[in-house]
N, C-alpha and C. Protein backbone atom coordinates (compact mmCIF):
# COMPACT_ATOMS: atom_id res chain seq x y z
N UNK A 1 2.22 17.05 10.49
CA UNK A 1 1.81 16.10 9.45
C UNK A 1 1.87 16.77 8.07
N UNK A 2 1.17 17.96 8.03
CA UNK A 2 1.34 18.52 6.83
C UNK A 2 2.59 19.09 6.28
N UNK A 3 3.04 18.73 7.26
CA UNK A 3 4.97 19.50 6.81
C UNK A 3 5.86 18.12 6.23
N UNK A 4 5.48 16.82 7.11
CA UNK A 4 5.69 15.66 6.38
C UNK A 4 5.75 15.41 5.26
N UNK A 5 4.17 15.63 5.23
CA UNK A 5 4.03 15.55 3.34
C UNK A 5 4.11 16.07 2.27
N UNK A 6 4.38 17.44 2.80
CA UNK A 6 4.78 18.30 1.75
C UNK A 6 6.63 18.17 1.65
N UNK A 7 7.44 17.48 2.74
CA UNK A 7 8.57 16.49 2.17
C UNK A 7 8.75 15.75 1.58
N UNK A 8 7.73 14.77 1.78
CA UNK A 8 7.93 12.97 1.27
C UNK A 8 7.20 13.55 -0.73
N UNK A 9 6.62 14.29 -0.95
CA UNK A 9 6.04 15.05 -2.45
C UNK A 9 7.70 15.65 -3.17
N UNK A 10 8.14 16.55 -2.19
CA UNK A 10 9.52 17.29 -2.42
C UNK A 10 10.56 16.41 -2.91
N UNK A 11 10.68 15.64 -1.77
CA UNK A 11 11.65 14.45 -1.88
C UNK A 11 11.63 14.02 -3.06
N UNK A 12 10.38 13.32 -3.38
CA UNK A 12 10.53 12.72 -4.50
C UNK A 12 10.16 13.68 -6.20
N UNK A 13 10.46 14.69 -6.00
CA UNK A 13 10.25 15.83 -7.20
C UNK A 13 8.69 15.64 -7.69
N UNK A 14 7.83 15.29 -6.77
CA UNK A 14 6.37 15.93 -7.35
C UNK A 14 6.38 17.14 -6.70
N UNK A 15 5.13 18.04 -7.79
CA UNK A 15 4.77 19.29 -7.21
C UNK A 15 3.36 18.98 -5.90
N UNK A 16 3.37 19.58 -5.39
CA UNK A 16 2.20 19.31 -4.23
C UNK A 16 1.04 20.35 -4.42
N UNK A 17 -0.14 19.23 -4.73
CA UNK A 17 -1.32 19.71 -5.01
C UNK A 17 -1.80 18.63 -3.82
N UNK A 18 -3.29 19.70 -3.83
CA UNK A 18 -4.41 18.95 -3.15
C UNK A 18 -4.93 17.90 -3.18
N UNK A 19 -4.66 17.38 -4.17
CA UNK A 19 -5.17 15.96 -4.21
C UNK A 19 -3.79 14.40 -3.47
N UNK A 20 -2.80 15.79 -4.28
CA UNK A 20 -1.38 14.56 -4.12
C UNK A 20 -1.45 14.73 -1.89
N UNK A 21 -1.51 15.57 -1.97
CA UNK A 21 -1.43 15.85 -0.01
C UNK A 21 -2.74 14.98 0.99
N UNK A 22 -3.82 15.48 -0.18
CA UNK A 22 -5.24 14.29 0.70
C UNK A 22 -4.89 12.93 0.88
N UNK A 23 -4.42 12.23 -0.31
CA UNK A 23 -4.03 11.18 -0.34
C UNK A 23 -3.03 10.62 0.10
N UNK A 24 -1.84 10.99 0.29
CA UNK A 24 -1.04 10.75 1.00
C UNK A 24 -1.31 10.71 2.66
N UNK A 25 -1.78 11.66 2.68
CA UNK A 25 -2.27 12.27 4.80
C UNK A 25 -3.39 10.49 4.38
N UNK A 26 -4.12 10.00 3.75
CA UNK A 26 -4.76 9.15 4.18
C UNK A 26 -4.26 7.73 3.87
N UNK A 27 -2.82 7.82 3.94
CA UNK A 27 -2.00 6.36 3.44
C UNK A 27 -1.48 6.82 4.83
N UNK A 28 -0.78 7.99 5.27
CA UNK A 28 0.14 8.36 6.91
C UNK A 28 -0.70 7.99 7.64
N UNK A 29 -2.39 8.29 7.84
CA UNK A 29 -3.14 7.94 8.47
C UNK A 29 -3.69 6.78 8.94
N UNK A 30 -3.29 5.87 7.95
CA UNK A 30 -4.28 4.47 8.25
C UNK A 30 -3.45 3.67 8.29
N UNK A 31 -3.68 2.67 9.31
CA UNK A 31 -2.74 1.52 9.31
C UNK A 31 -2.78 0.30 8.25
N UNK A 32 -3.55 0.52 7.95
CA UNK A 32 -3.75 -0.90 6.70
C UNK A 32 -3.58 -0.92 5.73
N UNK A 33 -3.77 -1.36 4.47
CA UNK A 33 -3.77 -0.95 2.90
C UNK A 33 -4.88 -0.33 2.43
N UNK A 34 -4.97 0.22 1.49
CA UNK A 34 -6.00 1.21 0.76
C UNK A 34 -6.48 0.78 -0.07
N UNK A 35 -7.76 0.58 -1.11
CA UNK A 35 -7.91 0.41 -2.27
C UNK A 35 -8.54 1.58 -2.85
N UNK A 36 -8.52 1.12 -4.54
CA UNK A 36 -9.13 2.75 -5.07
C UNK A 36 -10.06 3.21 -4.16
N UNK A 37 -11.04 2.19 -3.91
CA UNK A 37 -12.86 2.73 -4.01
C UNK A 37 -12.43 3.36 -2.25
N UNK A 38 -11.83 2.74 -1.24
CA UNK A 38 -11.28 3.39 0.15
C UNK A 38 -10.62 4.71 -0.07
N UNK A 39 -10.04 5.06 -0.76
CA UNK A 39 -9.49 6.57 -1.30
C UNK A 39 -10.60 7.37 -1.46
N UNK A 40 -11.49 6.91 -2.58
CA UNK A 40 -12.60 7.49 -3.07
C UNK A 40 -13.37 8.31 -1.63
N UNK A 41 -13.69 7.01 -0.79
CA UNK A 41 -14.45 7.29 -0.07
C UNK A 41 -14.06 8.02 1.10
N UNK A 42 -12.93 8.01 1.77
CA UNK A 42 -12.12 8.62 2.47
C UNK A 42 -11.94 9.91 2.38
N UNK A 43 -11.55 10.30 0.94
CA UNK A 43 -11.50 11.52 0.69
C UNK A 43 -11.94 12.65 0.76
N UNK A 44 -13.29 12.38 1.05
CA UNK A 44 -14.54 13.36 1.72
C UNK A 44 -14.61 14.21 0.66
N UNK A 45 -13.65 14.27 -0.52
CA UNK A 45 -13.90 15.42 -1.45
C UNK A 45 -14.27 14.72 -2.60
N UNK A 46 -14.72 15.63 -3.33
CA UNK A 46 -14.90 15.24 -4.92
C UNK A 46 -13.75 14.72 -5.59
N UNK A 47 -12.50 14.45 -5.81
CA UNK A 47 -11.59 13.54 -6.45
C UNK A 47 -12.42 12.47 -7.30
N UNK A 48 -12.18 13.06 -8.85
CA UNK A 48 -12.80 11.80 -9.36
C UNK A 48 -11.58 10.77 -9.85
N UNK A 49 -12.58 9.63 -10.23
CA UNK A 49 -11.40 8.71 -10.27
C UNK A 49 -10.40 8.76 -10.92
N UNK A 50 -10.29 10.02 -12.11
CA UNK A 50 -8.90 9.25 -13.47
C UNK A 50 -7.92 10.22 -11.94
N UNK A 51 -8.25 11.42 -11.10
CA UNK A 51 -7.58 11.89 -10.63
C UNK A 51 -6.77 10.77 -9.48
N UNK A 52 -7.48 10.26 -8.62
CA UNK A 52 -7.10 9.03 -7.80
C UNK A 52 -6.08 8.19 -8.74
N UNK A 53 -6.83 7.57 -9.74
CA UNK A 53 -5.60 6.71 -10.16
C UNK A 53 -4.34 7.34 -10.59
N UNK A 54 -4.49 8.37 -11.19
CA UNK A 54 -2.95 8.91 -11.51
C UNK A 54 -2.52 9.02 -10.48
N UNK A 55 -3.19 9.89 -9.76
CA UNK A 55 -2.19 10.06 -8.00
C UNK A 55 -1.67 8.67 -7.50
N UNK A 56 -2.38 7.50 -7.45
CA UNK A 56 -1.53 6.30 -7.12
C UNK A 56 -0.58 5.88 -8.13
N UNK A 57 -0.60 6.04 -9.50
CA UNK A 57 0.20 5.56 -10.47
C UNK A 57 1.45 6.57 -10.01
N UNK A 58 1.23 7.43 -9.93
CA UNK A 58 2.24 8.15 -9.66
C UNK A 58 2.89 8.09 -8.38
N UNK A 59 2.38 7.60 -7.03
CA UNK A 59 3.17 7.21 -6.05
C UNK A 59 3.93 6.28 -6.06
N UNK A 60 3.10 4.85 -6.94
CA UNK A 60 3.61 3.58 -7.19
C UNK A 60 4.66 4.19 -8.11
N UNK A 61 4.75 4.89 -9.33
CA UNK A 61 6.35 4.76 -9.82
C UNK A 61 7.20 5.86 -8.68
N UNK A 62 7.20 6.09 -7.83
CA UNK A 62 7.81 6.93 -7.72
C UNK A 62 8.45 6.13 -6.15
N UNK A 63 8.25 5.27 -5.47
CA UNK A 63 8.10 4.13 -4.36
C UNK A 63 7.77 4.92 -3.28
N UNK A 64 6.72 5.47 -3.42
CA UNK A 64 6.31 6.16 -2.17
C UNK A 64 5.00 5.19 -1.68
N UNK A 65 4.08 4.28 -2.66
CA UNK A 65 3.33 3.27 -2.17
C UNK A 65 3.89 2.11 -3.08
N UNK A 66 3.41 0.79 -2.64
CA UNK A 66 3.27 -0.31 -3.05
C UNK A 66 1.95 -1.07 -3.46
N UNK A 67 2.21 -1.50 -3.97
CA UNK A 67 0.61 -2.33 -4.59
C UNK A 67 0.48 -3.94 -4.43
N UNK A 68 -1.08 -4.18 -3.61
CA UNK A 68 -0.61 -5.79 -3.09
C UNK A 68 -1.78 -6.61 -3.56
N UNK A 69 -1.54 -7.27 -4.29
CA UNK A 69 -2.75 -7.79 -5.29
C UNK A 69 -3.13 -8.86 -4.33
N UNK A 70 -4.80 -9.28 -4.22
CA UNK A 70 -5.44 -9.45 -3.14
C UNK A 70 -6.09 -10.90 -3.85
N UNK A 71 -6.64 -11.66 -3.13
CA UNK A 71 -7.61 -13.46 -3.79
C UNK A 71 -8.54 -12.99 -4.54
N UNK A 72 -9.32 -11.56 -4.78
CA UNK A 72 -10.59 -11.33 -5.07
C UNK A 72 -10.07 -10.55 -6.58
N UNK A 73 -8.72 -10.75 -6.80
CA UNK A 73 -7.95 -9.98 -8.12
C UNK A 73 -7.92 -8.31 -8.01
N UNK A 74 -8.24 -7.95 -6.63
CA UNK A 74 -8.39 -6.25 -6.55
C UNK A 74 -6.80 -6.06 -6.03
N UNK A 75 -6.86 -4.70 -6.15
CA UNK A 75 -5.14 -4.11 -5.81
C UNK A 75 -5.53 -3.12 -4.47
N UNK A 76 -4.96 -3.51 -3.98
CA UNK A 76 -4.59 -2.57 -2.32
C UNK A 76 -3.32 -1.90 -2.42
N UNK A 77 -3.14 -0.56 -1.89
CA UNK A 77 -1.94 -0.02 -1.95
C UNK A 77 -1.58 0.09 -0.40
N UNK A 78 -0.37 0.28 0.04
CA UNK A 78 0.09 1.28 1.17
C UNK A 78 1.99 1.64 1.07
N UNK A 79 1.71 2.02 2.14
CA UNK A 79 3.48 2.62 2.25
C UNK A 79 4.46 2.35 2.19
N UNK A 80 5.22 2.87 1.20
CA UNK A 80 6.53 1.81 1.32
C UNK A 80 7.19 2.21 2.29
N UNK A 81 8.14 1.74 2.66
CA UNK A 81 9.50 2.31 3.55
C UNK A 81 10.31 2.95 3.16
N UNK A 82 11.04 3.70 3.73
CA UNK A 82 12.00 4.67 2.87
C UNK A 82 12.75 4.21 1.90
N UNK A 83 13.20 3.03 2.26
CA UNK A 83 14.48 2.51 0.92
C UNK A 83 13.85 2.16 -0.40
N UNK A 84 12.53 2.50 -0.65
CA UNK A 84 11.91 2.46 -1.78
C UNK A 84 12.70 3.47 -2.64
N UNK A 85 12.75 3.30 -3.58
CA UNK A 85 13.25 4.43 -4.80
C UNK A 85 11.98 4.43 -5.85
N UNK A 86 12.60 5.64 -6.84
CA UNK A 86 11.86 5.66 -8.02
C UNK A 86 11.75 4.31 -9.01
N UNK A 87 11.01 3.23 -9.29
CA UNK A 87 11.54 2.28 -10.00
C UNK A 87 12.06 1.16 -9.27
N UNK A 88 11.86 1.14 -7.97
CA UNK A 88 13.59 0.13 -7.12
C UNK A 88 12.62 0.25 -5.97
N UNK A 89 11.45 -1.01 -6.08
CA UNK A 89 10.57 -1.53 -4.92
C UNK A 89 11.14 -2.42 -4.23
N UNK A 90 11.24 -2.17 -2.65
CA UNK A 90 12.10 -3.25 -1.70
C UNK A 90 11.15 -3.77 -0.51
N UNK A 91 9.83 -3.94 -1.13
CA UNK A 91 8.89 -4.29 0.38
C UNK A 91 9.03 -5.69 -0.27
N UNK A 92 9.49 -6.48 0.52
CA UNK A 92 9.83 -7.92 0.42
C UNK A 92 9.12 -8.30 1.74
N UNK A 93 8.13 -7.86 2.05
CA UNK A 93 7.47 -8.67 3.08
C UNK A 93 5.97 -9.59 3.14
N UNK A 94 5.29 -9.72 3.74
CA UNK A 94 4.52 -10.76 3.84
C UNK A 94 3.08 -9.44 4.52
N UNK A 95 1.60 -9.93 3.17
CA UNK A 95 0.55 -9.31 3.48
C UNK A 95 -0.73 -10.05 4.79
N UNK A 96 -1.17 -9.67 4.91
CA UNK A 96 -2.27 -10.24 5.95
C UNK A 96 -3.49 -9.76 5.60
N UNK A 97 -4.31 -9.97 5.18
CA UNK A 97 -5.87 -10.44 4.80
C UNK A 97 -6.70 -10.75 6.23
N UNK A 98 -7.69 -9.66 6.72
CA UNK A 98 -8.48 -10.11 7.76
C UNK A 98 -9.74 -10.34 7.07
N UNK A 99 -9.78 -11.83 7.30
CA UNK A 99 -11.27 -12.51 6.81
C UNK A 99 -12.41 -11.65 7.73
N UNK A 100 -12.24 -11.09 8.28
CA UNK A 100 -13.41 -10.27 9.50
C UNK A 100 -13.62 -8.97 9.27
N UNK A 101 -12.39 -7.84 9.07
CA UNK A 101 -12.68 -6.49 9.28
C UNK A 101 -11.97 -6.42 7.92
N UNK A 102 -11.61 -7.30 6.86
CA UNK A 102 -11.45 -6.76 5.56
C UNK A 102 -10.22 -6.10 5.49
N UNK A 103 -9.26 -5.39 6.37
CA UNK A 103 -8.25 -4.68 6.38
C UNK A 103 -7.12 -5.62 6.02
N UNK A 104 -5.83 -4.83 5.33
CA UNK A 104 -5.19 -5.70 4.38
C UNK A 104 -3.70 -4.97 5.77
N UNK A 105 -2.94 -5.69 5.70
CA UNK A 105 -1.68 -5.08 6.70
C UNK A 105 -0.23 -5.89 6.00
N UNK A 106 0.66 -4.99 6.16
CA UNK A 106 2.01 -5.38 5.61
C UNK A 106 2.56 -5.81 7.36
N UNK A 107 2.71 -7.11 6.85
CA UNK A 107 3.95 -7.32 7.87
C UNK A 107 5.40 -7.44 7.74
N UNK A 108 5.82 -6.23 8.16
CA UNK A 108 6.59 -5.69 7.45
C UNK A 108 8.31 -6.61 8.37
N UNK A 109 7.89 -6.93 9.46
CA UNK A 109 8.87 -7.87 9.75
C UNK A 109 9.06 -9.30 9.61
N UNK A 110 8.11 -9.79 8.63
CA UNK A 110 8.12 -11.07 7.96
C UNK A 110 8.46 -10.99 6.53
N UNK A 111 9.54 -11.53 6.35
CA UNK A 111 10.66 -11.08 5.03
C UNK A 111 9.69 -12.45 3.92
N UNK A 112 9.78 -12.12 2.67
CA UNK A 112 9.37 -12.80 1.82
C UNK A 112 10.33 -14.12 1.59
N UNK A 113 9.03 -15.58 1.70
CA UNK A 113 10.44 -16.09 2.06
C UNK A 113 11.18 -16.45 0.19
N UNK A 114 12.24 -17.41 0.22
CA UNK A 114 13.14 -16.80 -0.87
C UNK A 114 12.64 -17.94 -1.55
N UNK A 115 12.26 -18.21 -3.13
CA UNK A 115 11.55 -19.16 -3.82
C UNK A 115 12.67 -19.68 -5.00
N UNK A 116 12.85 -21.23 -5.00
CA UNK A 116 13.82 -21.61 -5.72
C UNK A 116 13.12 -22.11 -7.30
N UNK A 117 13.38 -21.48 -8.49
CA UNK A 117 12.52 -21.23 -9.56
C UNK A 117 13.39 -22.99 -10.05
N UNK A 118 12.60 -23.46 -11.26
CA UNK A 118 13.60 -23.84 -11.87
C UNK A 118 14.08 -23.15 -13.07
N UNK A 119 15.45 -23.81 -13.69
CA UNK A 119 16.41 -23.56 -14.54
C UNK A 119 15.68 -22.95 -15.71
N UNK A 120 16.20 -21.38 -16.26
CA UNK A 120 15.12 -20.76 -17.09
C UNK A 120 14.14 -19.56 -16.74
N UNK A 121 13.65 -19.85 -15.74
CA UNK A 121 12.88 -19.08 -14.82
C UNK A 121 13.08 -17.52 -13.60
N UNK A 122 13.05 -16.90 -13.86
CA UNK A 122 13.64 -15.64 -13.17
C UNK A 122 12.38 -15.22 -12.62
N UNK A 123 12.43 -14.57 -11.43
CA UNK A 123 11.14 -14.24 -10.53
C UNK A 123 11.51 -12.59 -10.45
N UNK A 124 10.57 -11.68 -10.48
CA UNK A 124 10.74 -10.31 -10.72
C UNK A 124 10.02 -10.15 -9.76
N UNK A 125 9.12 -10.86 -9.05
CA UNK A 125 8.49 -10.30 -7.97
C UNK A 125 7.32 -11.38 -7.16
N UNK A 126 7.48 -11.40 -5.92
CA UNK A 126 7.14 -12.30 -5.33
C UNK A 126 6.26 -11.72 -3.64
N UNK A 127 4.91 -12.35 -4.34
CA UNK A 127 3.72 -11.83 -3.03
C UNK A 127 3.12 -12.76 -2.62
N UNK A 128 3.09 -12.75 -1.05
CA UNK A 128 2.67 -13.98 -0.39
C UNK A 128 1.54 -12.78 0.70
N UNK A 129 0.20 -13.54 0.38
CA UNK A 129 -0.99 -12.76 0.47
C UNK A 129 -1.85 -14.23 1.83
N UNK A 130 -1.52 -13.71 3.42
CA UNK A 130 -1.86 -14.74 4.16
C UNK A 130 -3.31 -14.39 4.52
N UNK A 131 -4.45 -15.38 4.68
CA UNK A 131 -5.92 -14.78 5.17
C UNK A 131 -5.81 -15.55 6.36
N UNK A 132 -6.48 -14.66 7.05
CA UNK A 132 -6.95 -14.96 8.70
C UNK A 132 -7.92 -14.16 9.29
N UNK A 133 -7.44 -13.81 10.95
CA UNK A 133 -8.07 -13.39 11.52
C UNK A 133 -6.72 -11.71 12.50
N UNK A 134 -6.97 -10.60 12.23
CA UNK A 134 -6.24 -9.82 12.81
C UNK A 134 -6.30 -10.11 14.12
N UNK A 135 -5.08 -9.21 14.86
CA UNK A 135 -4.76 -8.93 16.12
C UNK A 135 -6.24 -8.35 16.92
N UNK A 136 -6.81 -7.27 16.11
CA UNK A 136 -7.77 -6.58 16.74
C UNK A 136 -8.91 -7.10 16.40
N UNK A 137 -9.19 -8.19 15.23
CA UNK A 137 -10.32 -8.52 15.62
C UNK A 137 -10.78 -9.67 16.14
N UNK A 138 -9.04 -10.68 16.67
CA UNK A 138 -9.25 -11.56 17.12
C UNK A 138 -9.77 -11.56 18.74
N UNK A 139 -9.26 -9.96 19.23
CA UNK A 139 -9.30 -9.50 20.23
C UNK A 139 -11.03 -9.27 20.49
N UNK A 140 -11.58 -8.86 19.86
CA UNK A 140 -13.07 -8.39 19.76
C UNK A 140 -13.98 -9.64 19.87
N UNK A 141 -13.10 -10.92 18.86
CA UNK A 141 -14.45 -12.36 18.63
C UNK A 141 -14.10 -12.82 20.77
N UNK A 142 -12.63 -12.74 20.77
CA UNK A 142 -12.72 -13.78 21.76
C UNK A 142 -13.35 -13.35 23.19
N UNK A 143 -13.89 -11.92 22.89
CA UNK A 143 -14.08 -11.22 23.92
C UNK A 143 -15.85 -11.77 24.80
C-alpha cells in the first residue's frame, strides 16, 4: 500500500509528505466518498485544516480525486480512475447518497446520462446525485 502511494504522488509530480500519504491511504482505504470534516477525523493526527484543504485542492487539480457536491451544499471527494489527468476530469458517472449510513458511493458503472441543453447553452459539467438506501444497509433494515 505504501509503495502504491508513494507512485500515484510520483506519478503525478507531487513530492510525498506525510500528510499527502495519510490522506491518500484514507481515500485507497474507504469505499465511499470523503468529506473535509471525515479526513479531519480519520486522520488520527493533528492535520489542521488549511493543511487538509490544500492536500485536496491539490489532488482535485491534479485528477487524483474528484469532488461530488451533495443536497446539503457540502463537497465529498473520492477517487478518480486512472484516465483522470491533471485538469482533464473523466468520472462521468452517477453518485449514491445513503439516506441511512450517510456514505456517498460513485457508481462508477452508471455513465452520466447525456443532457440535451438548449441552443446557446454549453454544459461543462454534469452531476446526478441519487438518495436512497445502500446495498449494505438495505441488507441490515431487511434483516
Amino acid at each position: 500500500m505504501a509503495l502504491e502511494i508513494k507512485d500515484i504522488l510520483k506519478k503525478n509530480k507531487l513530492s510525498v509528505t506525510g500528510s499527502r500519504e495519510k490522506i491518500l491511504s484514507l481515500f485507497l482505504n474507504h469505499e465511499g466518498a470523503l468529506s473535509h470534516g471525515d479526513i479531519e477525523k480519520k486522520a488520527g493526527e493533528k492535520f489542521d485544516r488549511v493543511t487538509v484543504y490544500r492536500t485536496l485542492q491539490t489532488f482535485l487539480e491534479k485528477g487524483i480525486i474528484h469532488a461530488i457536491p451533495t443536497a446539503d451544499n457540502s463537497i465529498r471527494y473520492a477517487l478518480c480512475k486512472d484516465d483522470c489527468t491533471e485538469g482533464h476530469h473523466h468520472d462521468h458517472h452517477i453518485h449514491f447518497l445513503c439516506m441511512h449510513c450517510h456514505n456517498t458511493y460513485c457508481l462508477d458503472d452508471i455513465v452520466t446520462p447525456e443532457i440535451k441543453l438548449p441552443d446557446g447553452y454549453v454544459a461543462d459539467q454534469i452531476d446526478v446525485l441519487v438518495e436512497g438506501v445502500c446495498k449494505n444497509c438495505k441488507a441490515s433494515v431487511t434483516k
